[in-house]
Protein backbone atom coordinates (compact mmCIF):
# COMPACT_ATOMS: atom_id res chain seq x y z
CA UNK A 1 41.96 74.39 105.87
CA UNK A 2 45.80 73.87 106.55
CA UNK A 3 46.42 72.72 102.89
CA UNK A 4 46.51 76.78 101.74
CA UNK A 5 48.68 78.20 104.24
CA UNK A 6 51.26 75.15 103.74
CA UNK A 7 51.06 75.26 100.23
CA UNK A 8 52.11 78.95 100.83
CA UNK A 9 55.16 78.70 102.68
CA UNK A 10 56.10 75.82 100.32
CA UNK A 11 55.81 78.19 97.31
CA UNK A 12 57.75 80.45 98.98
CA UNK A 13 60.26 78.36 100.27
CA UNK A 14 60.32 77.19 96.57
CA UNK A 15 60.63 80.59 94.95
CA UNK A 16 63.78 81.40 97.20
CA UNK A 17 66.33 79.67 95.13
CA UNK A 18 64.65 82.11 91.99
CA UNK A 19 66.17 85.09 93.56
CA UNK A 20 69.55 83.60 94.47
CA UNK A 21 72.69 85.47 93.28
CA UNK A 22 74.87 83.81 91.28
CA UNK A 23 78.77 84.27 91.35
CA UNK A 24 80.13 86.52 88.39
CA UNK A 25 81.89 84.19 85.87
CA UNK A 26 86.02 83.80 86.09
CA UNK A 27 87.70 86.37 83.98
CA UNK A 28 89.54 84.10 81.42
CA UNK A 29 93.37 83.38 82.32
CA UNK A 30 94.95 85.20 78.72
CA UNK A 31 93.22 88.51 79.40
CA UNK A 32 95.18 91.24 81.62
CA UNK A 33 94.31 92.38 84.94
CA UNK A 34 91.81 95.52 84.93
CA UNK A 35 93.02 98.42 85.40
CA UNK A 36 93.41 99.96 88.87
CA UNK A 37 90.83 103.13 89.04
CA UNK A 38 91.97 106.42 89.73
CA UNK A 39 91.39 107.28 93.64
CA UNK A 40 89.14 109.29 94.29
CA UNK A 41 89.54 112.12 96.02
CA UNK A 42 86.63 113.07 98.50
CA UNK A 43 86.92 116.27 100.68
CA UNK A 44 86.04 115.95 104.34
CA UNK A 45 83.22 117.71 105.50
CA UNK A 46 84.00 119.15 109.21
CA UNK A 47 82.09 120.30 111.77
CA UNK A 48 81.30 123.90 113.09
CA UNK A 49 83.49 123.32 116.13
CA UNK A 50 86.62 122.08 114.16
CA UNK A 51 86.28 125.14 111.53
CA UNK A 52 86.09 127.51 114.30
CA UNK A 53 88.50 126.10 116.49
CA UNK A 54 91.22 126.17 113.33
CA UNK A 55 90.07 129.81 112.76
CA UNK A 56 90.67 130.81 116.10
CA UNK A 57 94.48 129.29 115.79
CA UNK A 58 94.97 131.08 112.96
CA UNK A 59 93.90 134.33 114.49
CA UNK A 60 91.26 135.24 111.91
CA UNK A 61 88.67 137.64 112.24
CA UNK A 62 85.71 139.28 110.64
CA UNK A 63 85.15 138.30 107.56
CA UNK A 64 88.68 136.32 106.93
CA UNK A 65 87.06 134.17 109.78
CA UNK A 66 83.50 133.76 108.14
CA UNK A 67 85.19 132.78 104.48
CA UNK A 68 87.15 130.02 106.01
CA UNK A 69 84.63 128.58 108.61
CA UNK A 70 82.03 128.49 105.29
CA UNK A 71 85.11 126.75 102.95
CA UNK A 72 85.98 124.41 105.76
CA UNK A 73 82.68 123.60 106.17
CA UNK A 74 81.89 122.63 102.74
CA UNK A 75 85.42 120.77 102.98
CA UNK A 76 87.73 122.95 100.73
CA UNK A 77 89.92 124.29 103.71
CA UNK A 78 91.48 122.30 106.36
């Protein structure tokens, strides 16, 4: 009755190594570096309290003050 479950973890044990990750292959010594990618750019998304707390400094009101908390918000204002 203990053959199965050993048999089991052996196969498993065994399988392992199938799933292993091998190492990319060396880029050959003639070819040029790649190229370095263009950064990219993301826009910071900030929160309620830092849109409204830039609003208030910049003494905005009505709807000035509801454009800019929405664009800082979605991070196209800072």
């Amino acid at each position: 009755m203990k053959l199965m479950p050993m048999l089991a973890v052996a196969s498993l044990f065994a399988s392992a190594a199938a799933f292993a990750q091998t190492p990319p292959p060396p880029a050959p010594m003639d070819s040029p570096p790649p190229a370095a990618a263009a950064p990219v750019v993301k826009h910071h998304r900030h929160s309620l309290r830092y849109c409204r707390k830039h609003a208030k400094a910049q003494n905005l009101t009505g709807a000035d003050r509801t454009t800019f908390i929405k664009s800082c918000r979605a991070g196209n204002a800072s």
